[in-house]
PDB file of N, CA and C in Angstrom:
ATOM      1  N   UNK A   1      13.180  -9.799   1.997  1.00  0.00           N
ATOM      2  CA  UNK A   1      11.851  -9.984   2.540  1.00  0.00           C
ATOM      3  C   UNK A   1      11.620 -11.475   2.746  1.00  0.00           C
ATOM      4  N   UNK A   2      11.275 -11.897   4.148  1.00  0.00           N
ATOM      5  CA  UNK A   2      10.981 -13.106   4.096  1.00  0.00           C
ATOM      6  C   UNK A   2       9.796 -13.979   3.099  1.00  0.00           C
ATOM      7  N   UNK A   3      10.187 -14.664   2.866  1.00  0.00           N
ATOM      8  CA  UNK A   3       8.808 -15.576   1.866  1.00  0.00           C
ATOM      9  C   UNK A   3       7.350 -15.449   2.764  1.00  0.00           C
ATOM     10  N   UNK A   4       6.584 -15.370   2.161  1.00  0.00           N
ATOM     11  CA  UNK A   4       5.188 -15.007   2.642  1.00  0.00           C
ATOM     12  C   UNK A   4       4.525 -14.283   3.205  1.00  0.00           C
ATOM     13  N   UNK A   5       5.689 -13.060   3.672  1.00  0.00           N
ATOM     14  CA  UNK A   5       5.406 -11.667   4.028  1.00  0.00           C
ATOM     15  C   UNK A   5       5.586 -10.485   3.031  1.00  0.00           C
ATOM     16  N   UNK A   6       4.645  -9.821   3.648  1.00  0.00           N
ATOM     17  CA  UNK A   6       4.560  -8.534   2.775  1.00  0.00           C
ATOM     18  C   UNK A   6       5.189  -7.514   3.378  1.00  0.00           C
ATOM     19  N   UNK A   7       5.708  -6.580   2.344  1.00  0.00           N
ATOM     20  CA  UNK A   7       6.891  -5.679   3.524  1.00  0.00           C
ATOM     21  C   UNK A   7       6.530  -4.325   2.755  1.00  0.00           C
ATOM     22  N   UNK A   8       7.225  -3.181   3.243  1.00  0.00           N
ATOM     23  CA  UNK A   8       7.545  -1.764   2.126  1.00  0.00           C
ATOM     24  C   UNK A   8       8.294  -1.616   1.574  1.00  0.00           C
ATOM     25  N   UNK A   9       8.507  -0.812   0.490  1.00  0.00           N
ATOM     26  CA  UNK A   9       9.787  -0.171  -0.242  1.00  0.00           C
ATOM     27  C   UNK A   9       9.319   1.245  -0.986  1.00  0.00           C
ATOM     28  N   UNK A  10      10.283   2.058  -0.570  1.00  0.00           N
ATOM     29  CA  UNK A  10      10.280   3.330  -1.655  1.00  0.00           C
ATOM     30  C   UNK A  10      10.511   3.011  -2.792  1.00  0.00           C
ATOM     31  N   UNK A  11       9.906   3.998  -3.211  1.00  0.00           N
ATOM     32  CA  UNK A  11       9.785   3.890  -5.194  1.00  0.00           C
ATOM     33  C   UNK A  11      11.102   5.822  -5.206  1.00  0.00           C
ATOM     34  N   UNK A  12      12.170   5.509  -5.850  1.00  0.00           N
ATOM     35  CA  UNK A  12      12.828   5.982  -5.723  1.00  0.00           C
ATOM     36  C   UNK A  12      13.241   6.103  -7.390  1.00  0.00           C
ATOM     37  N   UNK A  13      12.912   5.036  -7.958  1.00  0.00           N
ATOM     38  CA  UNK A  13      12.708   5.648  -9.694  1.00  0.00           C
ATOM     39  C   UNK A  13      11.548   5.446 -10.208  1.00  0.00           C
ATOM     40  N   UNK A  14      11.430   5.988 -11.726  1.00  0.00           N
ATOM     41  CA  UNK A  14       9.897   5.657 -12.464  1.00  0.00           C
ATOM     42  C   UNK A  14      10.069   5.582 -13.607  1.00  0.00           C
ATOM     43  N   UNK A  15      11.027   5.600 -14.138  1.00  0.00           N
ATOM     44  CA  UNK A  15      11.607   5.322 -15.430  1.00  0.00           C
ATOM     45  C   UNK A  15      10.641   4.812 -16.415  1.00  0.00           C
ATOM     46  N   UNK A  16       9.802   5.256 -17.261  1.00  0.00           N
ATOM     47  CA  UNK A  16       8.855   4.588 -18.267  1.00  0.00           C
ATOM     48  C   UNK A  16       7.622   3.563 -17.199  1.00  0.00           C
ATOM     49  N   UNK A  17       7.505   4.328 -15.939  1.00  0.00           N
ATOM     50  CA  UNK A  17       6.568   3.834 -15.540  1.00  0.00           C
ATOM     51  C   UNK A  17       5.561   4.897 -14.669  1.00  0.00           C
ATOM     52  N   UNK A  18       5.066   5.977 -15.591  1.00  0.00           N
ATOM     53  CA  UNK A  18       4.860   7.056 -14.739  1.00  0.00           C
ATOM     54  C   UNK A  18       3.490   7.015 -13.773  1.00  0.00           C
ATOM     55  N   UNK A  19       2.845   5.510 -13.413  1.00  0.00           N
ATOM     56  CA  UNK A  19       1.985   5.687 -12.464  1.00  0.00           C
ATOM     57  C   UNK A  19       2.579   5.288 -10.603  1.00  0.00           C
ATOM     58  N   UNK A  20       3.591   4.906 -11.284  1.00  0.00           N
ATOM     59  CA  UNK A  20       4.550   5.216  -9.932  1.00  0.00           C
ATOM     60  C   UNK A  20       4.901   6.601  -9.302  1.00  0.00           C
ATOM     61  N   UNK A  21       4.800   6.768  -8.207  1.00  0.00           N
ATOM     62  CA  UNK A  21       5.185   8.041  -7.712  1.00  0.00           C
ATOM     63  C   UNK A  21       6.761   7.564  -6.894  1.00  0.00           C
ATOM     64  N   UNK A  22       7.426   8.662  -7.497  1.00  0.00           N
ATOM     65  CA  UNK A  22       8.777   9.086  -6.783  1.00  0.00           C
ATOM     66  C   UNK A  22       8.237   9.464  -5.191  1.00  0.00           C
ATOM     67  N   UNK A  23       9.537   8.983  -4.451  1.00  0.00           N
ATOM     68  CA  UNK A  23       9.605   9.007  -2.560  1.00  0.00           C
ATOM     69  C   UNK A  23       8.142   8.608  -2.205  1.00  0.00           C
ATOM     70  N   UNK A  24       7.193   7.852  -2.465  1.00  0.00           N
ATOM     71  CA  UNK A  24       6.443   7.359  -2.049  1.00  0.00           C
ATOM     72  C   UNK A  24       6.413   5.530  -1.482  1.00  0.00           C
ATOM     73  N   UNK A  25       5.682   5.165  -0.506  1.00  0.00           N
ATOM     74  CA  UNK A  25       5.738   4.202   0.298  1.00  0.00           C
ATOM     75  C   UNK A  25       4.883   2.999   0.101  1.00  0.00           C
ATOM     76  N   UNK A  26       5.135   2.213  -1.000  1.00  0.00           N
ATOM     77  CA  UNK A  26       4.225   1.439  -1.149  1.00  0.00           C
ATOM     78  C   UNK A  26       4.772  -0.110  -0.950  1.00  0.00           C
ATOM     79  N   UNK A  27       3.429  -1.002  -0.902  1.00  0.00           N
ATOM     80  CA  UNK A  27       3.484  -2.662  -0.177  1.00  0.00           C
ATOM     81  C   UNK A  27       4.235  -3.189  -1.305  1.00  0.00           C
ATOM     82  N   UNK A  28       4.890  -4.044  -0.706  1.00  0.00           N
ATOM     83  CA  UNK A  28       5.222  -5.386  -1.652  1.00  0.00           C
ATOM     84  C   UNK A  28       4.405  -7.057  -1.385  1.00  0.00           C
ATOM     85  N   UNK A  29       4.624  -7.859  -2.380  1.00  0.00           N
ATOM     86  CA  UNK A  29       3.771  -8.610  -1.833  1.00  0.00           C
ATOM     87  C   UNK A  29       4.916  -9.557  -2.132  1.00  0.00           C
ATOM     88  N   UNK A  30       4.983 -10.881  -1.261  1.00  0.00           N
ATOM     89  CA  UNK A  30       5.970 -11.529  -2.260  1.00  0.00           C
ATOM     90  C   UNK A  30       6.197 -12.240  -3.307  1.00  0.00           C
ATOM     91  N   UNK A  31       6.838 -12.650  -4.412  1.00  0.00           N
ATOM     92  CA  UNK A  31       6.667 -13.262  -5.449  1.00  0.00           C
ATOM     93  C   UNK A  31       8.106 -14.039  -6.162  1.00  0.00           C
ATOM     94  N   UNK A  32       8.188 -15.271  -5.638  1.00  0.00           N
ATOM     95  CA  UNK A  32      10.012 -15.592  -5.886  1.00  0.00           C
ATOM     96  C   UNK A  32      10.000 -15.849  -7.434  1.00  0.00           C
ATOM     97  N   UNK A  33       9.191 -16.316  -8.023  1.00  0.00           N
ATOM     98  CA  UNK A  33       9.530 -15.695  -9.804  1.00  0.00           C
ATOM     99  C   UNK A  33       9.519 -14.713 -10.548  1.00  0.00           C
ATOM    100  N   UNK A  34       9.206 -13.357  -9.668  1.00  0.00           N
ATOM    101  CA  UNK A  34       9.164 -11.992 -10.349  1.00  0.00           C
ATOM    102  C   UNK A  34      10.323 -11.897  -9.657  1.00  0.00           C
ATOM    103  N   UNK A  35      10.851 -11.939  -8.359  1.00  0.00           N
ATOM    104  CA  UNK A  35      12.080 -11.519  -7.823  1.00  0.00           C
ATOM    105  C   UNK A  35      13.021 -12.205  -8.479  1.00  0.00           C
ATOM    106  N   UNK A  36      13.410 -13.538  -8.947  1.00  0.00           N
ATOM    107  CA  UNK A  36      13.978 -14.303  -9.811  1.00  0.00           C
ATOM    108  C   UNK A  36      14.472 -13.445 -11.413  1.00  0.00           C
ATOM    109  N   UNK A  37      13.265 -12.923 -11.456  1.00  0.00           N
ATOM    110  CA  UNK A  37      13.795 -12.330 -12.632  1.00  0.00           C
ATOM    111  C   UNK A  37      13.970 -10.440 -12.757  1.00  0.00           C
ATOM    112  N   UNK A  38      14.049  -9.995 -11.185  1.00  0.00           N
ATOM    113  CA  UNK A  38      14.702  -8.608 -11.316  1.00  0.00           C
ATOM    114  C   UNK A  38      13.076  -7.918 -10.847  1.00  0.00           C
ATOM    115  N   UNK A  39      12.206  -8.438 -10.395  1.00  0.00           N
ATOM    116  CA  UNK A  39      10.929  -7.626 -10.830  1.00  0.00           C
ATOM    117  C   UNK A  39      10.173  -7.648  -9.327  1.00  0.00           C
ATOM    118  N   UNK A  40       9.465  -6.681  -8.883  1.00  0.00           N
ATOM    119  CA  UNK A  40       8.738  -6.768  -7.329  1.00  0.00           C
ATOM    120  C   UNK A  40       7.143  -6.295  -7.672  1.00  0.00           C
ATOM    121  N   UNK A  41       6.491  -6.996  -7.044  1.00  0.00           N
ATOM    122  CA  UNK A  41       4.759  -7.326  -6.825  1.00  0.00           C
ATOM    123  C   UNK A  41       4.708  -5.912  -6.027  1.00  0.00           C
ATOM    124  N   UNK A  42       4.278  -5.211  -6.874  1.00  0.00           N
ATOM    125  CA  UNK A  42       3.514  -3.778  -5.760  1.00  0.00           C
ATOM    126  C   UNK A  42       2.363  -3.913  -5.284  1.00  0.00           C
ATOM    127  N   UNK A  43       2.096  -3.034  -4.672  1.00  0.00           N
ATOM    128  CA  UNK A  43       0.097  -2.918  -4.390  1.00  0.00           C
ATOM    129  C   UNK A  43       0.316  -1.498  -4.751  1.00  0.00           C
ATOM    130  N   UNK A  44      -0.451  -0.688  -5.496  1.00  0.00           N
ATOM    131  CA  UNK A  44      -0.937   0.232  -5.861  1.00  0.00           C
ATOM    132  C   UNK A  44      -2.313   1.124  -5.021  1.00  0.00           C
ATOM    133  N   UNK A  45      -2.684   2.142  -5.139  1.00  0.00           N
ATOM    134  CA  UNK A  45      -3.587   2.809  -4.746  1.00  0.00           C
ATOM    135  C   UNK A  45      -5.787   2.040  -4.828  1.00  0.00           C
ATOM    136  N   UNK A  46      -4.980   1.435  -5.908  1.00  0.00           N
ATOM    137  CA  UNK A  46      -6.526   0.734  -6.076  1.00  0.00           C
ATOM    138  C   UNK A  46      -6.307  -0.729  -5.406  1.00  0.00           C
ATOM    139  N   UNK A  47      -5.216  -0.920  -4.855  1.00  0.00           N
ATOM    140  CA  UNK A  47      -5.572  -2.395  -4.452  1.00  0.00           C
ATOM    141  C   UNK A  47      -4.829  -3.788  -5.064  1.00  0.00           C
ATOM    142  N   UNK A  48      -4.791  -2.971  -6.722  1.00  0.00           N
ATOM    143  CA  UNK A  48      -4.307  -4.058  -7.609  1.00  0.00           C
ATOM    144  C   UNK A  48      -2.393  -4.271  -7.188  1.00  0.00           C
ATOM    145  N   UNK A  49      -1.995  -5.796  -7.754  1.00  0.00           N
ATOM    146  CA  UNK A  49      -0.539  -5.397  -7.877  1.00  0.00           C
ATOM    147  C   UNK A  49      -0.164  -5.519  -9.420  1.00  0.00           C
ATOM    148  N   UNK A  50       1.132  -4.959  -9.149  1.00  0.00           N
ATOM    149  CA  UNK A  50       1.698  -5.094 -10.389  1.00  0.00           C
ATOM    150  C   UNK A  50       3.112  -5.388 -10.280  1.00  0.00           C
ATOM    151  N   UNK A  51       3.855  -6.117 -11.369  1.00  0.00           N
ATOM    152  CA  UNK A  51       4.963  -5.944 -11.271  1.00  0.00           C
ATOM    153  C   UNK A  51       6.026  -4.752 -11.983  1.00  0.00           C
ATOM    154  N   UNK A  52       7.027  -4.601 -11.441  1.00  0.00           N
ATOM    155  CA  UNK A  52       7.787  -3.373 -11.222  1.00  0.00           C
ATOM    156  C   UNK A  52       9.490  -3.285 -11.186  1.00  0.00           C
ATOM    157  N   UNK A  53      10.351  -2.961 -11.905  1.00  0.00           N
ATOM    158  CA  UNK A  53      12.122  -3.423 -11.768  1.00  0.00           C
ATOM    159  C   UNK A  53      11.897  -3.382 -10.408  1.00  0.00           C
ATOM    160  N   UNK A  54      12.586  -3.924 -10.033  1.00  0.00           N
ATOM    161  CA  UNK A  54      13.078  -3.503  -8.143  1.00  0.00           C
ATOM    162  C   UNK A  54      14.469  -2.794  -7.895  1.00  0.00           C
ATOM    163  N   UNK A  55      15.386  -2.653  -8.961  1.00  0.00           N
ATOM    164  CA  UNK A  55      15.927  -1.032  -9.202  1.00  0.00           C
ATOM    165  C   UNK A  55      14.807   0.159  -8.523  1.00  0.00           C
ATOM    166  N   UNK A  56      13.979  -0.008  -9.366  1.00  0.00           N
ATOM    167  CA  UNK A  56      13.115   1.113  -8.894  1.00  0.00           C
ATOM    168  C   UNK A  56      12.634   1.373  -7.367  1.00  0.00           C
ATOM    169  N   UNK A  57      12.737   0.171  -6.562  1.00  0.00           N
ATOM    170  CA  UNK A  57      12.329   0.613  -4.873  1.00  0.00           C
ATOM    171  C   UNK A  57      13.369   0.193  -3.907  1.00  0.00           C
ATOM    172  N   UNK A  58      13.599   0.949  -2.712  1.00  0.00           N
ATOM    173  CA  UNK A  58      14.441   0.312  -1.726  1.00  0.00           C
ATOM    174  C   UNK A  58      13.710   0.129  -0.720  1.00  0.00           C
ATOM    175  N   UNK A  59      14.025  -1.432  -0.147  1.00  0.00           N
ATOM    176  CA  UNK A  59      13.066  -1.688   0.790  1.00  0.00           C
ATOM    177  C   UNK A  59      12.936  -1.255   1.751  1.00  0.00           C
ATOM    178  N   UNK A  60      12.237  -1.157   3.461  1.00  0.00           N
ATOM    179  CA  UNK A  60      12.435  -0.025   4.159  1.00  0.00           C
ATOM    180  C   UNK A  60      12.079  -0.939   5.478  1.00  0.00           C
ATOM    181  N   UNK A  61      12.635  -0.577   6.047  1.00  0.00           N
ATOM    182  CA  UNK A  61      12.497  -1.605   7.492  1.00  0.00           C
ATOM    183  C   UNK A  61      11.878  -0.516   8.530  1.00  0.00           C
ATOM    184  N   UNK A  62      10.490  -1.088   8.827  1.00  0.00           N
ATOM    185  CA  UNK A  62       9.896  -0.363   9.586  1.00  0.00           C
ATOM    186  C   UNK A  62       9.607  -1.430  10.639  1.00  0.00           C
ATOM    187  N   UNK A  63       9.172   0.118  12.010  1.00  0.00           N
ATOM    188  CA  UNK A  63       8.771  -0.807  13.263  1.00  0.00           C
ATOM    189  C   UNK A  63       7.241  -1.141  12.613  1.00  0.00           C
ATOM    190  N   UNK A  64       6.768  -2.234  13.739  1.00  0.00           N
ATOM    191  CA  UNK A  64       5.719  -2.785  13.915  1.00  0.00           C
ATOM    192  C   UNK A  64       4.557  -1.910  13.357  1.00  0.00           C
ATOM    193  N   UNK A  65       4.046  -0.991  14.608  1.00  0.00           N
ATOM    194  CA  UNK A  65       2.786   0.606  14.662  1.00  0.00           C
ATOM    195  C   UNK A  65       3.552   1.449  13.107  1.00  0.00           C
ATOM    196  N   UNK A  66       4.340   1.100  12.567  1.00  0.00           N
ATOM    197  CA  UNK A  66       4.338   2.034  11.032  1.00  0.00           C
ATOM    198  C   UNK A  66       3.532   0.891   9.986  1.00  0.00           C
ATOM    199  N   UNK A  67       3.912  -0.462   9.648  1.00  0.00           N
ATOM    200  CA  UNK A  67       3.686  -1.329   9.240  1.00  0.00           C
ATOM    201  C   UNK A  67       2.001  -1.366   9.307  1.00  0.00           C
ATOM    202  N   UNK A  68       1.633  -1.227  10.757  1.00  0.00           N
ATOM    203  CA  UNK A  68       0.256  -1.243  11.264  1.00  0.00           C
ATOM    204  C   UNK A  68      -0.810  -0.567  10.326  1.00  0.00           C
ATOM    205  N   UNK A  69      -0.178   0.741  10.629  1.00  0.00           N
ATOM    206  CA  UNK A  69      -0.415   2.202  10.009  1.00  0.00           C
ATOM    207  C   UNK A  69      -0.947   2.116   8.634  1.00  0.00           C
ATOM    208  N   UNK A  70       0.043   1.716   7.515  1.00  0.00           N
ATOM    209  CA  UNK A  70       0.155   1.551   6.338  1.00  0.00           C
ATOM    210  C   UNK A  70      -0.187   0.361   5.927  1.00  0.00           C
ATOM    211  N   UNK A  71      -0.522  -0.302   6.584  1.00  0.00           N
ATOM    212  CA  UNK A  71      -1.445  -2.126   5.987  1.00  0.00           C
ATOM    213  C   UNK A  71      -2.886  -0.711   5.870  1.00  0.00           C
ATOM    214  N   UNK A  72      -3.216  -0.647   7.464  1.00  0.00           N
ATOM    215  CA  UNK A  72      -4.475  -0.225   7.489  1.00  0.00           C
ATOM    216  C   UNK A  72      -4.769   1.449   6.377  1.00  0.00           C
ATOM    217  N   UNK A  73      -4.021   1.971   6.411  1.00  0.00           N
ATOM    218  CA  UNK A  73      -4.107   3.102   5.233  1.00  0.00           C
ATOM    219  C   UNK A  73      -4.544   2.719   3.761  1.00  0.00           C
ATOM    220  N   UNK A  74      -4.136   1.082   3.031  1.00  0.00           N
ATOM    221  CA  UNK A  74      -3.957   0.508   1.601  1.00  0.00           C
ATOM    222  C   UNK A  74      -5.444  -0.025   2.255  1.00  0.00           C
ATOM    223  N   UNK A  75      -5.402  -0.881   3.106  1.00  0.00           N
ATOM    224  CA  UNK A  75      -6.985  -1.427   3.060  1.00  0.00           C
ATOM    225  C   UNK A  75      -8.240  -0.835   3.112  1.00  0.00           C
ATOM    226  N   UNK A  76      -7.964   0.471   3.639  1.00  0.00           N
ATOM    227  CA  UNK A  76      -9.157   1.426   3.537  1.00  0.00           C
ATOM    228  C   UNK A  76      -9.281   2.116   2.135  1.00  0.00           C
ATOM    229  N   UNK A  77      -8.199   2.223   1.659  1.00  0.00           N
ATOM    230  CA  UNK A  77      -8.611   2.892   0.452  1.00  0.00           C
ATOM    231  C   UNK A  77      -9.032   1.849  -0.501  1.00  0.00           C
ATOM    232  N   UNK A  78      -8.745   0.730  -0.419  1.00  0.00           N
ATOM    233  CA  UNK A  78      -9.047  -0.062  -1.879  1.00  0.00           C
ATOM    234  C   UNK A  78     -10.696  -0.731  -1.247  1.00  0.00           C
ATOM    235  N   UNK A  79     -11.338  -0.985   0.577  1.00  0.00           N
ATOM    236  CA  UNK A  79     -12.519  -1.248   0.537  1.00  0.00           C
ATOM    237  C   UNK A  79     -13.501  -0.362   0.184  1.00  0.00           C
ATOM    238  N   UNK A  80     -13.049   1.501   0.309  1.00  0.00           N
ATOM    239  CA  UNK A  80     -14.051   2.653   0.255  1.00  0.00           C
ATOM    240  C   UNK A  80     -14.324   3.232  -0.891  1.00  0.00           C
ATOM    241  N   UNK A  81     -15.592   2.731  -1.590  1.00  0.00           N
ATOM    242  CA  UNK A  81     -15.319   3.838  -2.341  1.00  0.00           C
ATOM    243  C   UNK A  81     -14.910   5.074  -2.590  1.00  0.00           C
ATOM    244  N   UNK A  82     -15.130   5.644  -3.388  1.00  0.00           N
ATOM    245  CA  UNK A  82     -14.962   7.139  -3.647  1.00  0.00           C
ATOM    246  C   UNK A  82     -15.888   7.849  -2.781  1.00  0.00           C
ATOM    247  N   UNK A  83     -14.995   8.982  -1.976  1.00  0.00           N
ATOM    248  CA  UNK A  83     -15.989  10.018  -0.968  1.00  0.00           C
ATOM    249  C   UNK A  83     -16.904  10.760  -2.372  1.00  0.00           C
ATOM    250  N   UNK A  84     -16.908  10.617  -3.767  1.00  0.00           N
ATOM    251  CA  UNK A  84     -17.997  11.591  -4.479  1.00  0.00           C
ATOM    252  C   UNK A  84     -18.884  10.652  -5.085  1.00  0.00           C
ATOM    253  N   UNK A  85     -18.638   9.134  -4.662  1.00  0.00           N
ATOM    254  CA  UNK A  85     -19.902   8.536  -5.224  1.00  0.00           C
ATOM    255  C   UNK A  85     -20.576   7.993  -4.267  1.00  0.00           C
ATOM    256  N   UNK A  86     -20.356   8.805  -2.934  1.00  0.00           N
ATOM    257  CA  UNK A  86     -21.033   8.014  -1.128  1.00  0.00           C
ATOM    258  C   UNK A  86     -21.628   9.459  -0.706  1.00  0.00           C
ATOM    259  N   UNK A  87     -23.092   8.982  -0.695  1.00  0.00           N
ATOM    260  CA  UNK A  87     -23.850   9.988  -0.519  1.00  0.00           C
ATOM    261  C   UNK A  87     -23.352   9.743   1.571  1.00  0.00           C
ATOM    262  N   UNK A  88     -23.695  10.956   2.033  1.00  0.00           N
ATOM    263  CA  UNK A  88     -23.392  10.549   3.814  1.00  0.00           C
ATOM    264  C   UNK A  88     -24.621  10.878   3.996  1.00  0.00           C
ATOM    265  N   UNK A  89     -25.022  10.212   5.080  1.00  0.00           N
ATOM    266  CA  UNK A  89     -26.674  10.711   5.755  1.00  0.00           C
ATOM    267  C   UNK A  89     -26.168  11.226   7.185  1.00  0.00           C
ATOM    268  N   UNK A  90     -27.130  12.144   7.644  1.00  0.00           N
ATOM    269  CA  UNK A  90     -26.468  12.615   8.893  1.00  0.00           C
ATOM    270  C   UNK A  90     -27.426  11.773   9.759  1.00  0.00           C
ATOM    271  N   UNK A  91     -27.233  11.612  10.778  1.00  0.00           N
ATOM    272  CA  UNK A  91     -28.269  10.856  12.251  1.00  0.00           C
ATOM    273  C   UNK A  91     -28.019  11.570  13.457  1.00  0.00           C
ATOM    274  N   UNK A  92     -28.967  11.566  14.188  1.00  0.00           N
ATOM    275  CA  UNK A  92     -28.678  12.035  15.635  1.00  0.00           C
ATOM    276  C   UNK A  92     -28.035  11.302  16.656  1.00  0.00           C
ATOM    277  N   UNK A  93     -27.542  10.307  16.311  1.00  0.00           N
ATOM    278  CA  UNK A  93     -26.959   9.501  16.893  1.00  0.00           C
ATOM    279  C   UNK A  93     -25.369   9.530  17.053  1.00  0.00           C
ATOM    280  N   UNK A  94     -24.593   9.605  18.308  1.00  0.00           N
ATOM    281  CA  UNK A  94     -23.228  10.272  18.459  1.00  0.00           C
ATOM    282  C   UNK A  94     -22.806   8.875  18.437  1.00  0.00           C
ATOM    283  N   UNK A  95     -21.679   8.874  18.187  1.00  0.00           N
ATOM    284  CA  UNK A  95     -20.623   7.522  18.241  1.00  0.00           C
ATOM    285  C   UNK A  95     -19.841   7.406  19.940  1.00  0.00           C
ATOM    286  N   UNK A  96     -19.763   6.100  20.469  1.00  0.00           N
ATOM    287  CA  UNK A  96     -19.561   5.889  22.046  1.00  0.00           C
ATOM    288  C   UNK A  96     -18.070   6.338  22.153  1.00  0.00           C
ATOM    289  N   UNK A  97     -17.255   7.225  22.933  1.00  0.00           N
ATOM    290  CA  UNK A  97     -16.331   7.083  22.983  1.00  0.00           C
ATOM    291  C   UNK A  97     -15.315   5.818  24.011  1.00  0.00           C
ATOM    292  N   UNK A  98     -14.334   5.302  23.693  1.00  0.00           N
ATOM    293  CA  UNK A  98     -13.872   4.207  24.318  1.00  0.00           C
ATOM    294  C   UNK A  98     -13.583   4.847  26.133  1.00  0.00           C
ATOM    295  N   UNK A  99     -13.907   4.419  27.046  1.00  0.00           N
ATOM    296  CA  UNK A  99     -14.015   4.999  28.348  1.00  0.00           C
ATOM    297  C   UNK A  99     -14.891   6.042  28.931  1.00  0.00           C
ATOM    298  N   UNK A 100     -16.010   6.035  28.044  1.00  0.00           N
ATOM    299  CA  UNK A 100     -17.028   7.042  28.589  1.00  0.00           C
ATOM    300  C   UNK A 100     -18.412   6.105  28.637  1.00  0.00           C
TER     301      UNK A 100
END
């Protein structure tokens, strides 16, 4: 991973780390003294990172629109709260579609 980019890797073990999920797709961030010493900066479901063996993930070379995809998938979940503590209000008001 280049220095100052953030990339993916499968989590492919969990060995004494069971909030990792097996075949799942999560960020790395970079960090040359955790990588120095065997270890990779995750982002997790809430946002937070942590460090992690890097045994445990293989990195994954994706196009551009996947990368896209999955930045924007981690950032929505860690700005939204919880759908059971967001009351929704309804309005009569429709949303514009792009070309209409």
């Amino acid at each position: 991973m280049p220095p100052g980019d953030t990339g993916f890797a499968l989590c492919v073990r969990n060995s004494r780390a069971e909030d990792l999920d097996v075949r799942k797709v999560y960020r790395v961030l970079p960090d040359r003294v955790a990588a120095a010493e065997g270890y990779l900066r995750v982002v997790d479901e809430s946002g937070d990172d942590y460090l992690y063996p890097a045994e445990y993930f293989v990195f994954l070379e994706l196009p551009q629109k996947a990368k896209r995809a999955l930045g924007r998938t981690q950032e929505r979940s860690r700005r939204r709260p919880g759908a059971s503590s967001v009351k929704l209000q309804r309005t009569g008001a429709r949303a514009a579609r792009p070309g209409r």
